[in-house]
C-alpha atoms as a PDB file:
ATOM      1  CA  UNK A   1      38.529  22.993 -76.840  1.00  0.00           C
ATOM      2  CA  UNK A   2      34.981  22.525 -76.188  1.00  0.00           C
ATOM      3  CA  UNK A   3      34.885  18.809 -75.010  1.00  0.00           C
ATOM      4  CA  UNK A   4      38.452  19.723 -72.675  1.00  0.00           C
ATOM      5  CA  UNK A   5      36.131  22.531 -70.779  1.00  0.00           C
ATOM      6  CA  UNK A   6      33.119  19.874 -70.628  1.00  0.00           C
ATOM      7  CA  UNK A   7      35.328  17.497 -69.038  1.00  0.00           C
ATOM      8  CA  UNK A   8      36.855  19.917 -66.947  1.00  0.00           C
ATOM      9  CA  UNK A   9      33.372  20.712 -65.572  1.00  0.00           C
ATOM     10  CA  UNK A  10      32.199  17.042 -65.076  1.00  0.00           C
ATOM     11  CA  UNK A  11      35.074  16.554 -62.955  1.00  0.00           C
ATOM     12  CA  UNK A  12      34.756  19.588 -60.796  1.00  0.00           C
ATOM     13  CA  UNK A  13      30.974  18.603 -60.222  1.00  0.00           C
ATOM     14  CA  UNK A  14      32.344  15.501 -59.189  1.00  0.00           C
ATOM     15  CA  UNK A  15      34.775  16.395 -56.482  1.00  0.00           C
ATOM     16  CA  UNK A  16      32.257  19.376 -55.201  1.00  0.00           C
ATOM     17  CA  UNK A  17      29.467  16.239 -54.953  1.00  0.00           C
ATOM     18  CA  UNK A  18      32.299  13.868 -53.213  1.00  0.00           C
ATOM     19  CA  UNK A  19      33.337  17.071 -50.701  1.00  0.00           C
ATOM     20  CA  UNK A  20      29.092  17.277 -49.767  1.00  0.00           C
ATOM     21  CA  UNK A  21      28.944  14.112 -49.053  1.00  0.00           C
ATOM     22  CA  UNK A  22      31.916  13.574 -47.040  1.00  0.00           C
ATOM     23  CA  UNK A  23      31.168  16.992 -44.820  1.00  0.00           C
ATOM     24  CA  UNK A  24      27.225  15.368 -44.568  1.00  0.00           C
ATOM     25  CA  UNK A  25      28.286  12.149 -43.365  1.00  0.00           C
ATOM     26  CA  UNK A  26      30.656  13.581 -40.677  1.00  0.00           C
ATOM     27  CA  UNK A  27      28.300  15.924 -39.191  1.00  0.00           C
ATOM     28  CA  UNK A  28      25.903  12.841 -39.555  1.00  0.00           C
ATOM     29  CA  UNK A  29      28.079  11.180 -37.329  1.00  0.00           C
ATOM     30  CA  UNK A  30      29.037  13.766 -35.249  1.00  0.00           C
ATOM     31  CA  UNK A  31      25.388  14.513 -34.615  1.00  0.00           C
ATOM     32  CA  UNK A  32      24.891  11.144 -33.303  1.00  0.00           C
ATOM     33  CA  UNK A  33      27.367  10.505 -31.311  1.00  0.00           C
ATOM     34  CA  UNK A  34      26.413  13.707 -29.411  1.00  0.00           C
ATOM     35  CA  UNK A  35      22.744  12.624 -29.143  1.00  0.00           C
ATOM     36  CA  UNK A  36      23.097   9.068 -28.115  1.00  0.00           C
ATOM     37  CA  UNK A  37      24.067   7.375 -25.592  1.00  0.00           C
ATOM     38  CA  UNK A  38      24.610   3.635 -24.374  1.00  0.00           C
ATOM     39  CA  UNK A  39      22.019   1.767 -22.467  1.00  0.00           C
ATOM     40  CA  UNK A  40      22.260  -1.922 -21.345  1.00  0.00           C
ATOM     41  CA  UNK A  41      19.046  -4.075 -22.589  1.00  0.00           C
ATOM     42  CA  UNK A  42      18.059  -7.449 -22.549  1.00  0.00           C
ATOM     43  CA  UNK A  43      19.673  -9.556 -25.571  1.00  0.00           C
ATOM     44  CA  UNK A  44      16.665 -11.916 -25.098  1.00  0.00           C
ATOM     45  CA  UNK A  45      13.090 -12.665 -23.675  1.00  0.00           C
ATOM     46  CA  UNK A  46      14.371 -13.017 -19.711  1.00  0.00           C
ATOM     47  CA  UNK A  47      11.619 -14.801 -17.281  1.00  0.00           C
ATOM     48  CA  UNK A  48      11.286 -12.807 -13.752  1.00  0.00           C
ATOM     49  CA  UNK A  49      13.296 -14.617 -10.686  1.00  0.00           C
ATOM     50  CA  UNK A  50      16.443 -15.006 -13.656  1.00  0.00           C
ATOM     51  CA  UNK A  51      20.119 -14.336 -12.219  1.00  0.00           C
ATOM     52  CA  UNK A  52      21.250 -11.701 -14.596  1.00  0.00           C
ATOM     53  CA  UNK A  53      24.595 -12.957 -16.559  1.00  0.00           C
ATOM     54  CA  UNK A  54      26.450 -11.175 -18.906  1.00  0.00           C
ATOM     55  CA  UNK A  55      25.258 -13.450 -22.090  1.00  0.00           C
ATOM     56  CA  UNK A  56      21.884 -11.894 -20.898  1.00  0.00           C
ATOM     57  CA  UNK A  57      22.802  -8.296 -21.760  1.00  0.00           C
ATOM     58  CA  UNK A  58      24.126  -6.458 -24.634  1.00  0.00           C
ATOM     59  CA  UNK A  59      24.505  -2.772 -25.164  1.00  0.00           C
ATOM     60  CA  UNK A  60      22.591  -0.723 -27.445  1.00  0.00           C
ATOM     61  CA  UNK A  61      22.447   3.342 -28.607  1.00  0.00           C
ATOM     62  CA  UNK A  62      19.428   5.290 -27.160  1.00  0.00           C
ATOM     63  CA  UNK A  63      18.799   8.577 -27.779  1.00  0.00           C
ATOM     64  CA  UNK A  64      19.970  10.517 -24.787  1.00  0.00           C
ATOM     65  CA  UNK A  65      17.070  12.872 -24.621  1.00  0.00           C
ATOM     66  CA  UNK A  66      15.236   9.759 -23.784  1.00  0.00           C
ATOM     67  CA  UNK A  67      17.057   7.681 -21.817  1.00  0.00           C
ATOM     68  CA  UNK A  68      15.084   5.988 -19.274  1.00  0.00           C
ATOM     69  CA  UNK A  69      15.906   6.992 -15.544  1.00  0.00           C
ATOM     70  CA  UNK A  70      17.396   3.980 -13.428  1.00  0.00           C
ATOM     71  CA  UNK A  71      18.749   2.618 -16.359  1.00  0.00           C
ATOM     72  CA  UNK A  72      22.595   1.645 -16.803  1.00  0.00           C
ATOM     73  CA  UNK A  73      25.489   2.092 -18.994  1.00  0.00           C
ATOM     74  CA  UNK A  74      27.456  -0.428 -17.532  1.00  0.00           C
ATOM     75  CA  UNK A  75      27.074  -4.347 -17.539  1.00  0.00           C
ATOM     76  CA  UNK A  76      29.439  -5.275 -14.858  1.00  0.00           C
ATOM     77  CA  UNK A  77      26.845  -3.424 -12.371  1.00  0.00           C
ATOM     78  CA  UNK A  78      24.420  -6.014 -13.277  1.00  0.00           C
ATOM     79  CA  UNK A  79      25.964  -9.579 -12.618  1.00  0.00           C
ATOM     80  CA  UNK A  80      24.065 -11.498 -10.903  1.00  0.00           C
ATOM     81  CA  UNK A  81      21.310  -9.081 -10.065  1.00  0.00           C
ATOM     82  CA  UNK A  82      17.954 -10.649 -10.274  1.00  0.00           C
ATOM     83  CA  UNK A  83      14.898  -9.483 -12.195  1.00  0.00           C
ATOM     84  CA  UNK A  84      11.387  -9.256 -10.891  1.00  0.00           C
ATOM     85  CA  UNK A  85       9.779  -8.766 -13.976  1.00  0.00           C
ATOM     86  CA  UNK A  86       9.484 -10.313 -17.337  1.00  0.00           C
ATOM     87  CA  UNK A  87      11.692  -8.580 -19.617  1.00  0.00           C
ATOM     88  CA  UNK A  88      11.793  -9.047 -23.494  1.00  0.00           C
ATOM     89  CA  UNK A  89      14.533  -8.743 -26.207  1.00  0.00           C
ATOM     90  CA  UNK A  90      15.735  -4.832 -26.754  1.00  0.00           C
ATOM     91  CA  UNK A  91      14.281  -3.711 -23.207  1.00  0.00           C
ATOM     92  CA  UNK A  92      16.340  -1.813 -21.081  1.00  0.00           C
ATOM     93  CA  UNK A  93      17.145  -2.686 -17.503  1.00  0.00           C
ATOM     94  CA  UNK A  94      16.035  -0.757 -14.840  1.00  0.00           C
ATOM     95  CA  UNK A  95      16.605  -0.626 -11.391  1.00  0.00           C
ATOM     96  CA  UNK A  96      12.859  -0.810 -10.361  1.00  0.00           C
ATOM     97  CA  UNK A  97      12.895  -3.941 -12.520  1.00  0.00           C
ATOM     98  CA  UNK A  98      15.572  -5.286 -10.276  1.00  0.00           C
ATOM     99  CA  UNK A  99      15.468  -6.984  -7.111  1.00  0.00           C
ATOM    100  CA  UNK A 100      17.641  -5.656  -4.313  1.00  0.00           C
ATOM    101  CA  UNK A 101      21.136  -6.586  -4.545  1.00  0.00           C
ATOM    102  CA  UNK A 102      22.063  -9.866  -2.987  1.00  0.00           C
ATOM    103  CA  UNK A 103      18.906 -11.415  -3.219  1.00  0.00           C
ATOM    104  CA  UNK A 104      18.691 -14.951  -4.238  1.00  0.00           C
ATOM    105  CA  UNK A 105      17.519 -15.988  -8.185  1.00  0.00           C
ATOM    106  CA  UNK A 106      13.943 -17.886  -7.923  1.00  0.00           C
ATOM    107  CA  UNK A 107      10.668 -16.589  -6.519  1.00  0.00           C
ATOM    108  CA  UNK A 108      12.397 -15.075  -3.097  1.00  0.00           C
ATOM    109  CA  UNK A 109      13.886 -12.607  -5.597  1.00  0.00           C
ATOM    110  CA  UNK A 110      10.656 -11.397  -6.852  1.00  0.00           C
ATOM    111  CA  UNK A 111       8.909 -11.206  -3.465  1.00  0.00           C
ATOM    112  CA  UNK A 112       8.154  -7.395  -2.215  1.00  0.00           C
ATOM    113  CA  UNK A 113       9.318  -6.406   0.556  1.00  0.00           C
ATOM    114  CA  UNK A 114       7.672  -6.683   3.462  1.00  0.00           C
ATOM    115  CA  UNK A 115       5.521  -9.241   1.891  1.00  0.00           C
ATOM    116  CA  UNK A 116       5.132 -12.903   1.877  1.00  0.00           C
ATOM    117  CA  UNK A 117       4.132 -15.839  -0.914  1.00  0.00           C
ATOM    118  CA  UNK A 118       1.734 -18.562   0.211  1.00  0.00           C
ATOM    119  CA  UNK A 119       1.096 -21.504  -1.606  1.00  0.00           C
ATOM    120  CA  UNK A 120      -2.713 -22.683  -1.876  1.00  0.00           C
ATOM    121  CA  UNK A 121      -3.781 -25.708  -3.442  1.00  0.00           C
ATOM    122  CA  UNK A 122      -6.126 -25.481  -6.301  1.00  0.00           C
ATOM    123  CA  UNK A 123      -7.757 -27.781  -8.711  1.00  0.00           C
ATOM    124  CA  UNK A 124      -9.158 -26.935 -12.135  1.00  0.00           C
ATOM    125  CA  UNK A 125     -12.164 -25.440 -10.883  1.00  0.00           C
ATOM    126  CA  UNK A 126     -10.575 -23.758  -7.886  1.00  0.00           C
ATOM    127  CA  UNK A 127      -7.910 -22.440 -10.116  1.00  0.00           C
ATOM    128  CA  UNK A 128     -10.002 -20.818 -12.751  1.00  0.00           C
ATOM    129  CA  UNK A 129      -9.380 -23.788 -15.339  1.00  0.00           C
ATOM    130  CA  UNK A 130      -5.858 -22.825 -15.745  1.00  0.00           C
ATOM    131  CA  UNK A 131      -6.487 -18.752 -16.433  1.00  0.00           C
ATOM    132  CA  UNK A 132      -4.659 -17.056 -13.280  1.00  0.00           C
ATOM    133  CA  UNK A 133      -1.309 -16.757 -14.554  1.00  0.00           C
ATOM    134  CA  UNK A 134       1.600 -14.895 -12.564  1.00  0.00           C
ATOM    135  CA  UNK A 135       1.070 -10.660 -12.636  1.00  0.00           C
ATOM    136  CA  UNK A 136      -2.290 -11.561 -12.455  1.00  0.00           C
ATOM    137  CA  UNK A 137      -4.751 -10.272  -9.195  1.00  0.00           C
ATOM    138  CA  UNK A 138      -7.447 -12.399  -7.705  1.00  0.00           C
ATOM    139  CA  UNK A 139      -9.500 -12.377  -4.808  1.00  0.00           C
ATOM    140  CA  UNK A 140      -9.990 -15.178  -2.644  1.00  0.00           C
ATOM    141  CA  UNK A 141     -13.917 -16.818  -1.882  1.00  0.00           C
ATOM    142  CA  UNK A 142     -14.374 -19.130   0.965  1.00  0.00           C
ATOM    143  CA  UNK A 143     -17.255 -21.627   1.831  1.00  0.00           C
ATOM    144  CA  UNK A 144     -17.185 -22.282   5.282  1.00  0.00           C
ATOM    145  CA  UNK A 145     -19.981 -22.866   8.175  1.00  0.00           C
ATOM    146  CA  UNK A 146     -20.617 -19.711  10.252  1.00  0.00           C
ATOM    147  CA  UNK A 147     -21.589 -19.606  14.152  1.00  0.00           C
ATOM    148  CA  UNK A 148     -24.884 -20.937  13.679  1.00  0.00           C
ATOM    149  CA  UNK A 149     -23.553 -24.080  11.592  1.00  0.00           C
ATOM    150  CA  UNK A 150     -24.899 -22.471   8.251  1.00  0.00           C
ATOM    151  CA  UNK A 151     -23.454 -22.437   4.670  1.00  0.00           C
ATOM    152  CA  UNK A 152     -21.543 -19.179   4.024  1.00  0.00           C
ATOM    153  CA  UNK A 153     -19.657 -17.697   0.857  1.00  0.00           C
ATOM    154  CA  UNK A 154     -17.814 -15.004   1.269  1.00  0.00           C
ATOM    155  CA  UNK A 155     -14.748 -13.037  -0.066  1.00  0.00           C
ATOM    156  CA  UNK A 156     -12.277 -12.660   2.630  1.00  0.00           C
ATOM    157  CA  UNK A 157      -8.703 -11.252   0.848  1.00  0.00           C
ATOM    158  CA  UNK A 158      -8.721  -8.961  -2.384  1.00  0.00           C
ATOM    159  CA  UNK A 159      -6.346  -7.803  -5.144  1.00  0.00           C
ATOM    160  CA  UNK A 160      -3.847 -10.655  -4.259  1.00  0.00           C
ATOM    161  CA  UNK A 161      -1.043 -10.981  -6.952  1.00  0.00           C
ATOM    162  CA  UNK A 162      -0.467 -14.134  -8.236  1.00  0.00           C
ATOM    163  CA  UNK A 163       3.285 -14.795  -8.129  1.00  0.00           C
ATOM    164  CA  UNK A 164       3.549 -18.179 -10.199  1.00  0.00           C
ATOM    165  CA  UNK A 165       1.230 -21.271 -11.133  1.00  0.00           C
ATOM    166  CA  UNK A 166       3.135 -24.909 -10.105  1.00  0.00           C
ATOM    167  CA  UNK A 167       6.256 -24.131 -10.376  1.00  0.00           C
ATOM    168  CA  UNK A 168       6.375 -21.163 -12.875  1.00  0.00           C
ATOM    169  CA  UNK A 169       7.372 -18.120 -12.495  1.00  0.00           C
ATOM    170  CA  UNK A 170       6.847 -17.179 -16.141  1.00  0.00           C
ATOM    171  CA  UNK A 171       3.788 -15.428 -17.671  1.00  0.00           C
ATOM    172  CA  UNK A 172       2.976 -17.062 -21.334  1.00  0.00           C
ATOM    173  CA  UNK A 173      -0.528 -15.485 -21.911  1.00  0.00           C
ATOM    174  CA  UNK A 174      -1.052 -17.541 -25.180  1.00  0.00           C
ATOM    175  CA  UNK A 175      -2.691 -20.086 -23.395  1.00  0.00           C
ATOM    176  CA  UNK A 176      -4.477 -21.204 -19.722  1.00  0.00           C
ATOM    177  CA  UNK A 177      -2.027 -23.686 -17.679  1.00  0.00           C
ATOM    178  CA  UNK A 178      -3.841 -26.560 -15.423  1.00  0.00           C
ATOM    179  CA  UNK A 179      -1.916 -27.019 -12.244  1.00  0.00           C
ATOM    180  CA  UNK A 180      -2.323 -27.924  -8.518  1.00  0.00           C
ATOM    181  CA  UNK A 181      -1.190 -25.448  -6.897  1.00  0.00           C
ATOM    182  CA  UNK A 182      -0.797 -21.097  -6.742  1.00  0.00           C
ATOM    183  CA  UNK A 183       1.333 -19.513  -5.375  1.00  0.00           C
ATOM    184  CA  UNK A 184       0.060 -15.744  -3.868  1.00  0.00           C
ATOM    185  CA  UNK A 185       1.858 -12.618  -2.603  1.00  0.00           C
ATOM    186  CA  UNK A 186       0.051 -11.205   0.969  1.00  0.00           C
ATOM    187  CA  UNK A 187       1.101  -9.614   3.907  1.00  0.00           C
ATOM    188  CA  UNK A 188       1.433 -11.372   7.466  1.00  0.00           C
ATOM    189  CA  UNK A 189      -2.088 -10.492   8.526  1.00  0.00           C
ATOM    190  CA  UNK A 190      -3.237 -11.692   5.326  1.00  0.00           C
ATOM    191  CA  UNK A 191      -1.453 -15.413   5.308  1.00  0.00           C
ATOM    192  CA  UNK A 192      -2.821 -15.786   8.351  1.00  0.00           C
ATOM    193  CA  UNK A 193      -6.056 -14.612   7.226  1.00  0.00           C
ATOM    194  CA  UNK A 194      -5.959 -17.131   4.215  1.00  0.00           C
ATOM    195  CA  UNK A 195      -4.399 -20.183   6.422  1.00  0.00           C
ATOM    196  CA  UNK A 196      -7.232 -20.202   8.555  1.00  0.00           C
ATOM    197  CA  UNK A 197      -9.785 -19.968   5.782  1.00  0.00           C
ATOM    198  CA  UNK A 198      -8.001 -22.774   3.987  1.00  0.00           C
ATOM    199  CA  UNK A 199      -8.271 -24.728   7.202  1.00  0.00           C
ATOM    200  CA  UNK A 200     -12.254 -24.198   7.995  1.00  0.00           C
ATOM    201  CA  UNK A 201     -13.626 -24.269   4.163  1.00  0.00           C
ATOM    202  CA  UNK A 202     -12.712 -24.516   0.686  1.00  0.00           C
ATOM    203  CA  UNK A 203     -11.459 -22.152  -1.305  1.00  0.00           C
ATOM    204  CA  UNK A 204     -11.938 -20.627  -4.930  1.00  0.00           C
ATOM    205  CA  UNK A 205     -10.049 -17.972  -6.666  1.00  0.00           C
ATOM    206  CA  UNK A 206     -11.752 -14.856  -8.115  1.00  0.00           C
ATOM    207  CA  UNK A 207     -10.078 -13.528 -11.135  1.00  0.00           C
ATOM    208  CA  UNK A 208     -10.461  -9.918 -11.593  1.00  0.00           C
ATOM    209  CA  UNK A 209      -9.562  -6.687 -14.012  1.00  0.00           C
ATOM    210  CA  UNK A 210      -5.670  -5.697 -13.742  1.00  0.00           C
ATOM    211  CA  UNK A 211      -6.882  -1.715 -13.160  1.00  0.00           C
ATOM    212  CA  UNK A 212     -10.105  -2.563 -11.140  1.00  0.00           C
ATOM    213  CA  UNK A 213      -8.970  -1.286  -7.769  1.00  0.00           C
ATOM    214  CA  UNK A 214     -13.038  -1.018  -6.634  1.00  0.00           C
ATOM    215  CA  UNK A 215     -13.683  -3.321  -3.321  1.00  0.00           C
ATOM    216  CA  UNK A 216     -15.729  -5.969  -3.308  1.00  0.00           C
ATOM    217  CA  UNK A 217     -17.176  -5.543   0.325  1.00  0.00           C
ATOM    218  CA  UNK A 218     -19.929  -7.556   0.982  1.00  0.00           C
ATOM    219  CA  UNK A 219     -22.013  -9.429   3.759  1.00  0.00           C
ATOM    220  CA  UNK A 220     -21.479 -12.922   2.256  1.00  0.00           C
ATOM    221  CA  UNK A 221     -24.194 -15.115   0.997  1.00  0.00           C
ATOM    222  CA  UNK A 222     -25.434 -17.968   2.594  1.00  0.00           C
ATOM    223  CA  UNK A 223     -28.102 -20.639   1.813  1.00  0.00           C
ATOM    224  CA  UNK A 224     -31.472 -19.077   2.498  1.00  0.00           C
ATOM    225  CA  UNK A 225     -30.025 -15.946   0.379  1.00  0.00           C
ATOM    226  CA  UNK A 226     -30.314 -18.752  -2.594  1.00  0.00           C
ATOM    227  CA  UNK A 227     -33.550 -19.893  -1.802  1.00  0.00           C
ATOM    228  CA  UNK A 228     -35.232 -16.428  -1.613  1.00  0.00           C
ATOM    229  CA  UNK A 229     -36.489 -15.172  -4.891  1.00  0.00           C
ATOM    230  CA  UNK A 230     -35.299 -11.492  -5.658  1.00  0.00           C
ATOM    231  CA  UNK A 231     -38.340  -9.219  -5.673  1.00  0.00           C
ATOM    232  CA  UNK A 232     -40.910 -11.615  -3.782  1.00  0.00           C
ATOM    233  CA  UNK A 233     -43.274  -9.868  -1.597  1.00  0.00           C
ATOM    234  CA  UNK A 234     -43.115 -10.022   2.667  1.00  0.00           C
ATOM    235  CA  UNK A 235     -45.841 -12.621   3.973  1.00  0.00           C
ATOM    236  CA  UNK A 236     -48.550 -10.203   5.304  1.00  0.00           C
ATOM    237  CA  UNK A 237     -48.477 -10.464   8.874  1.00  0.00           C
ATOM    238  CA  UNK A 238     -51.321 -12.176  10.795  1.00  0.00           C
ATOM    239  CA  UNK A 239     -54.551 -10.350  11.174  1.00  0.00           C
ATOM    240  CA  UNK A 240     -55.695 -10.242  14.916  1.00  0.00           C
ATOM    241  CA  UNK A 241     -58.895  -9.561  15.365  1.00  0.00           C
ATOM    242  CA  UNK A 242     -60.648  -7.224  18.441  1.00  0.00           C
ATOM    243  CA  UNK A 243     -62.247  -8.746  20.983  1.00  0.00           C
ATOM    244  CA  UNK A 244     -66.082  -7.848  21.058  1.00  0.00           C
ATOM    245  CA  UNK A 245     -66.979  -6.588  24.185  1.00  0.00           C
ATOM    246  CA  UNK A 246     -70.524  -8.124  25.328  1.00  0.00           C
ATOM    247  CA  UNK A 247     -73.055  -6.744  27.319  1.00  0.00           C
ATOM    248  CA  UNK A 248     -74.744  -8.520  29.775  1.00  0.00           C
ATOM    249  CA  UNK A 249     -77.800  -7.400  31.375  1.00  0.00           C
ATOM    250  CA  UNK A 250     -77.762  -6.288  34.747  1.00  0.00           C
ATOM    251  CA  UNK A 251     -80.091  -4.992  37.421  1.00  0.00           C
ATOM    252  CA  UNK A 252     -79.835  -1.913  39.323  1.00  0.00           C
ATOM    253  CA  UNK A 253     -80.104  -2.104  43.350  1.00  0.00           C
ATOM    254  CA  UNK A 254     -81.028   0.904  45.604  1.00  0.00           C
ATOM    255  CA  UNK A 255     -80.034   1.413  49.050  1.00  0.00           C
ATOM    256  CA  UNK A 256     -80.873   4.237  50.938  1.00  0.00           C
ATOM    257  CA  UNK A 257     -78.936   6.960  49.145  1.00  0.00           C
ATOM    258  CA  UNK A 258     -76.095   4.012  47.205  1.00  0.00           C
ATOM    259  CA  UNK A 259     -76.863   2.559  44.184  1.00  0.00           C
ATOM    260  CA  UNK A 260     -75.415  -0.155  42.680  1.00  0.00           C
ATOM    261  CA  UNK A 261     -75.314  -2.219  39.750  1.00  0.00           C
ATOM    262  CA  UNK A 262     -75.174  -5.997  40.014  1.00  0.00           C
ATOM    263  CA  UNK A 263     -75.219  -8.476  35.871  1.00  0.00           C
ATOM    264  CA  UNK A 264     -76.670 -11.372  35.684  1.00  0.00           C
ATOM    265  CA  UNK A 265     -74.480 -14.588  35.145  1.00  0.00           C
ATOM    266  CA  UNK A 266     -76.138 -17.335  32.100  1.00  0.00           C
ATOM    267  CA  UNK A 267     -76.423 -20.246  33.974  1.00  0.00           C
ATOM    268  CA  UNK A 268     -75.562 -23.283  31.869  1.00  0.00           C
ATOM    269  CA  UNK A 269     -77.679 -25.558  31.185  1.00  0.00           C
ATOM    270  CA  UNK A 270     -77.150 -29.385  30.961  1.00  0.00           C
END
């Protein structure tokens, strides 16, 4: 009698344990699928100036209290949009990350608007040995011969994104990459600005800190600014000395009631 009301009570644990776990997993579920929601991210690393395609994308849960704004549920409203950034695997897309629809894949896609991309030769030195990669801001030097036909440095453009290196668009910060040529975003005023730099001097590219926004106004330097030693004192100016007045002896000449004075002149003597 003992072992039937034993049993009896193992199997009544049992079914009260199954019935917890089967109301726990359903408000499990139903708790999630009232706090997420679906975003479309990036199924892999995508390089800016890519034409979005649907192998590109895949959909993923986010918790809705933290979906990011701009972001999109829906992977047909992404063909063939182009991105402007560099997006890795799992990150959402957003529309700031997006050029504007109907813009062409490549670096035209990634341009800002209103903006321009110049291309400006550089060589290893010129090009900071390969370490101005695309995202990166530089300012631009020029050595050039002022009015007076005289050596000048001086930094004429500033804060000047770098939109690729050659032909890369890509930013692979693992290591530096030697090329020819850089290609920079500027405004109008500022690719003419560079053009004509480019055209008088040489130039050299300044690499600078991403959140330095500080401007680097100066007067230039040019070549007796090298040759001057920093804290050598002025050349003392040229000591003029008074002239001495000399007397001369004179004799005094009476005329009625005038009086006059006339000196005697040193004859010379030979």
């Amino acid at each position: 009698m003992k072992n039937v009301r034993a049993i009896w009570m193992i199997v009544i644990s049992l079914l009260l344990g199954l019935a917890a776990v089967v109301v726990a997993g359903k408000w499990i579920i139903d708790r999630a699928s009232v706090d997420a929601a679906t975003v479309i991210v990036a199924s892999r690393d995508i390089d800016v100036g890519t034409r979005l395609t649907p192998d590109l994308l895949q959909s993923s849960d986010w918790p809705r209290a933290t979906v990011p704004p701009g972001s999109f549920q829906d992977a047909k409203l992404l063909d063939s949009r182009v991105v402007k950034v560099n997006l890795v695997r799992g990150e959402p897309l957003l529309e700031t990350k997006l050029a504007p629809q109907g813009a062409a894949g490549g670096l035209s896609g990634v341009i800002t608007e209103g903006k321009r991309a110049i291309t400006v030769k550089v060589n290893e030195i010129v090009g900071l040995a390969g370490f101005a990669l695309p995202g990166n801001n530089v300012d631009i030097l020029v050595n050039a011969k002022d009015e007076n036909d005289k050596s000048i440095s001086k930094i004429v453009l500033e804060r000047i994104l770098v939109l690729a290196v050659g032909q890369d668009l890509g930013r692979d910060e693992t290591k530096p990459k030697a090329v020819t040529a850089v290609t920079l975003e500027v405004t109008p005023q500022e690719a003419e600005k560079l053009d004509l730099a480019r055209s008088i001097g040489t130039l050299s590219l300044v690499l600078r800190n991403q959140i330095d926004k500080s401007p680097g106004t100066t007067g230039g330097v040019r070549s007796r600014d090298l040759l001057t030693m920093h804290g050598e004192p002025p050349s003392p100016a040229p000591v003029r000395r008074a002239a001495v007045a000399v007397s001369r002896p004179g004799v005094e000449i009476i005329r009625g009631i005038e009086r006059t004075e006339a000196k005697l002149v040193e004859k010379e003597t030979r």
